[in-house]
Protein backbone atom coordinates (compact mmCIF):
# COMPACT_ATOMS: atom_id res chain seq x y z
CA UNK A 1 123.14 159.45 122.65
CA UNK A 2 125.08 158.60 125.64
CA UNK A 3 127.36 155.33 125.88
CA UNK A 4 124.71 153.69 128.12
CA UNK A 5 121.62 154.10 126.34
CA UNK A 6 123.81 153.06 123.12
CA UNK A 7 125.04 149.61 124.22
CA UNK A 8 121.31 148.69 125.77
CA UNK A 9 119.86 149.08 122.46
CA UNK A 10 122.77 147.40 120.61
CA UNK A 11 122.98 144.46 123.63
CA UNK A 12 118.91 143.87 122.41
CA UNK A 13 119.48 144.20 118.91
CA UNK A 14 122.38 141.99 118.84
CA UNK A 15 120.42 139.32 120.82
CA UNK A 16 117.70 139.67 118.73
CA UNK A 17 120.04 138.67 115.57
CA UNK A 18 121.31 136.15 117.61
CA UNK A 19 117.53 134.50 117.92
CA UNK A 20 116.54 135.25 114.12
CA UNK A 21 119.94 133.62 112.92
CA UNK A 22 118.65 130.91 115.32
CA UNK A 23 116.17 130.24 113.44
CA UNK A 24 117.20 130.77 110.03
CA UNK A 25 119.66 128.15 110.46
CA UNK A 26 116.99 126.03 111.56
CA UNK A 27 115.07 126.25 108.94
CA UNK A 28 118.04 125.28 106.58
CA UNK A 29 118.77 122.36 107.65
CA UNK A 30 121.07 121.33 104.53
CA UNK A 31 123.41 123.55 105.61
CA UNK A 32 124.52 121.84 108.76
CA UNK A 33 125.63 118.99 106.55
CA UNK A 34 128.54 120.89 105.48
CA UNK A 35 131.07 120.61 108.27
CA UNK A 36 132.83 123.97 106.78
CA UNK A 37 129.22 125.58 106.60
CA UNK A 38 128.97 124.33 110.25
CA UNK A 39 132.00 126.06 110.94
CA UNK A 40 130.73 129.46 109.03
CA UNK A 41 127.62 129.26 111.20
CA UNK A 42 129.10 129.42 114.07
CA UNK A 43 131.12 132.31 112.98
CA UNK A 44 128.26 133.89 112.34
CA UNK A 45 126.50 133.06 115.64
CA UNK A 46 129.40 134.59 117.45
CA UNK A 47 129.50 137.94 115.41
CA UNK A 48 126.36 138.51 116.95
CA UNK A 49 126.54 136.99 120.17
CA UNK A 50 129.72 137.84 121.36
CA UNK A 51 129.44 142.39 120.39
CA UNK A 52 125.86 141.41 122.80
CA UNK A 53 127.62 140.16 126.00
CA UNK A 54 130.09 143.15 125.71
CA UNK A 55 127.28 145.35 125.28
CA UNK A 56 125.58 144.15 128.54
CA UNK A 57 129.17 144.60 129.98
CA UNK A 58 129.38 148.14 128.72
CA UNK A 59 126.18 148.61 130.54
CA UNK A 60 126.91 147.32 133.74
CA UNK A 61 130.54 148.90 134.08
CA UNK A 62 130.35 152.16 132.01
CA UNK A 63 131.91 154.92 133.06
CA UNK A 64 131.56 154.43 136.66
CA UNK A 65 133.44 151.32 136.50
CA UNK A 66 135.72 151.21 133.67
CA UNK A 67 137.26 147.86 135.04
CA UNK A 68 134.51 146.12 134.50
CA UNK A 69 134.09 147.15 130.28
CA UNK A 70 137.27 147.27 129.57
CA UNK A 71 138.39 143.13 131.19
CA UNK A 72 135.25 141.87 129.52
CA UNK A 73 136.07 143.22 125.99
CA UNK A 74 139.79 142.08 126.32
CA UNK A 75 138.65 139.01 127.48
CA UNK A 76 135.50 138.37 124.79
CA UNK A 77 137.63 139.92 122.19
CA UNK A 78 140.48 137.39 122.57
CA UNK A 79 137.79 134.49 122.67
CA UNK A 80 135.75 135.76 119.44
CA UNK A 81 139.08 136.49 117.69
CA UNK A 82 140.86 133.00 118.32
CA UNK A 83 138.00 131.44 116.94
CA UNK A 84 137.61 133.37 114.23
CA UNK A 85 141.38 132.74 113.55
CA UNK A 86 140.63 129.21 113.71
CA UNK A 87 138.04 129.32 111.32
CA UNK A 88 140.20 131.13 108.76
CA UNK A 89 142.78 128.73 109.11
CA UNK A 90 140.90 125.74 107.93
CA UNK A 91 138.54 127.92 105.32
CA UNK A 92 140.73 127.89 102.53
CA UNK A 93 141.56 124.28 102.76
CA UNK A 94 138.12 123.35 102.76
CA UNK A 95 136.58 125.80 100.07
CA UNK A 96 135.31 128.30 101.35
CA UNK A 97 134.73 131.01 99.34
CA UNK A 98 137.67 134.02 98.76
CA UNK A 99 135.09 136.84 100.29
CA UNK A 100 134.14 135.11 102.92
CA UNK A 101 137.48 133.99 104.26
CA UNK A 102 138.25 138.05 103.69
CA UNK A 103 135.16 138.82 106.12
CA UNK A 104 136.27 136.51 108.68
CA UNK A 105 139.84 138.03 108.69
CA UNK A 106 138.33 141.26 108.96
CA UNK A 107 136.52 139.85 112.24
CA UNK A 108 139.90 138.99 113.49
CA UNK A 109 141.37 142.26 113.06
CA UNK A 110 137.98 144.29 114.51
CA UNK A 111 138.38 141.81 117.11
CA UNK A 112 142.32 142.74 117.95
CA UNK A 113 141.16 145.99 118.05
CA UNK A 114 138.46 145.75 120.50
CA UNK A 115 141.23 144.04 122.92
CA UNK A 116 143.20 146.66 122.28
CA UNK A 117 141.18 149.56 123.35
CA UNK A 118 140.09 147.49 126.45
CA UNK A 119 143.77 147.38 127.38
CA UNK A 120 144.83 150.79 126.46
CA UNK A 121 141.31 153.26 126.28
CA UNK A 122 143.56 156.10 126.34
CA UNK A 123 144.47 155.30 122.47
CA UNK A 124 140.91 156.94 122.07
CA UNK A 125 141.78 160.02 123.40
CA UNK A 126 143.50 161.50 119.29
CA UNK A 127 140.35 161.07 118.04
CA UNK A 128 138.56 162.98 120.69
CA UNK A 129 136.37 159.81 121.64
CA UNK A 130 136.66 157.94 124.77
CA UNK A 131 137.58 154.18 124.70
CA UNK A 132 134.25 153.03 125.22
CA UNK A 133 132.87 155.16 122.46
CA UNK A 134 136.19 153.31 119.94
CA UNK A 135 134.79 150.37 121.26
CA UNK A 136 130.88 150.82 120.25
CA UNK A 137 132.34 152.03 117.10
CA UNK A 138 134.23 148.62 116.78
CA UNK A 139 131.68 146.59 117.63
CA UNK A 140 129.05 148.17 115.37
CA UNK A 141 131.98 147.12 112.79
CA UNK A 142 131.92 143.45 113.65
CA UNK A 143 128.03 143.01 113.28
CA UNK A 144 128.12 144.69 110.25
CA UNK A 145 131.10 142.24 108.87
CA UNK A 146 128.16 139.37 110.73
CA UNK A 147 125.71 140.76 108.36
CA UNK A 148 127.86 140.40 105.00
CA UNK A 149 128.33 136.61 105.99
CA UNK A 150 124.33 136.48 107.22
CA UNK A 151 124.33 138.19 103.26
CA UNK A 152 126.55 135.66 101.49
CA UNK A 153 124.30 132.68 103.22
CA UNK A 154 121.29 134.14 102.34
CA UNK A 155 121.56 135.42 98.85
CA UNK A 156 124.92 133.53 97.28
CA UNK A 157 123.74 130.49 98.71
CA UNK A 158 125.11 128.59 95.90
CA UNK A 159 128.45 129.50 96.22
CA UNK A 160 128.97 127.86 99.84
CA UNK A 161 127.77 124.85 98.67
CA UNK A 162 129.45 124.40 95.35
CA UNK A 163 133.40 125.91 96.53
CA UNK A 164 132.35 128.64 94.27
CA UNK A 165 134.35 131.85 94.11
């Protein structure tokens, strides 16, 4: 599959995600209560939003325009990954549980990466992959670490109420 087609099917799946978490935290209304559950949500919300805008970027710069990829991955990337920093700052002082603090750190460091390889797509070339190719592979990394949170809302619900490890 080449780079293009790729990142239009992940730009619609990741919007669609977007939409369906949308609604899930609609229908849970309990959980915005919570100001750290709040916080979580919006983590969440990002994971999925944020890999879709770089997606659409990807589309619209590709190869032909590298510029264009590479700025808006640096620049996304540094926005997802200060706010994901922010929100595992104040998750362990508010009780958030252990794996989902982990999850969130691991968003910051998929996040770091993704800047990375926008700044410096030649790091790809070891691993005979181009940087936009590391950087689908990256972000296919980040909505799957959006998924294990999606996972830890949905089926250890209990645990991000009580402070639960």
């Amino acid at each position: 599959m080449d780079a293009s087609t790729f990142y239009a099917l992940f730009s619609a799946t990741c919007f669609t995600l977007t939409g369906l978490w949308w609604n899930v935290v609609r229908a849970r209304s309990d959980w915005t209560a919570d100001r750290s559950i709040r916080r979580t949500i919006g983590g969440v919300y990002l994971s999925f939003l944020l890999p879709a805008l770089m997606g659409l970027f990807a589309q619209v710069g590709g190869t032909e325009s590298p510029l264009i990829w590479r700025l808006s991955f640096v620049v996304i990337a540094v926005v997802g990954g200060v706010s994901m920093l922010r929100l595992v700052s104040q998750a362990r002082g508010d009780g958030t549980p252990r794996a989902v603090r982990w999850t969130q750190a691991g968003t910051v460091v998929v996040y770091a990466a993704i800047a990375v390889i926008g700044v410096a797509p030649q790091l790809a070339a070891p691993l005979g992959l181009t940087g936009i190719q590391v950087g689908a592979l990256l972000l296919i990394v980040l909505v799957a670490l959006g998924h294990a949170l999606v996972w830890r809302f949905m089926v250890a619900d209990h645990a991000l109420h009580s402070g639960e490890e």
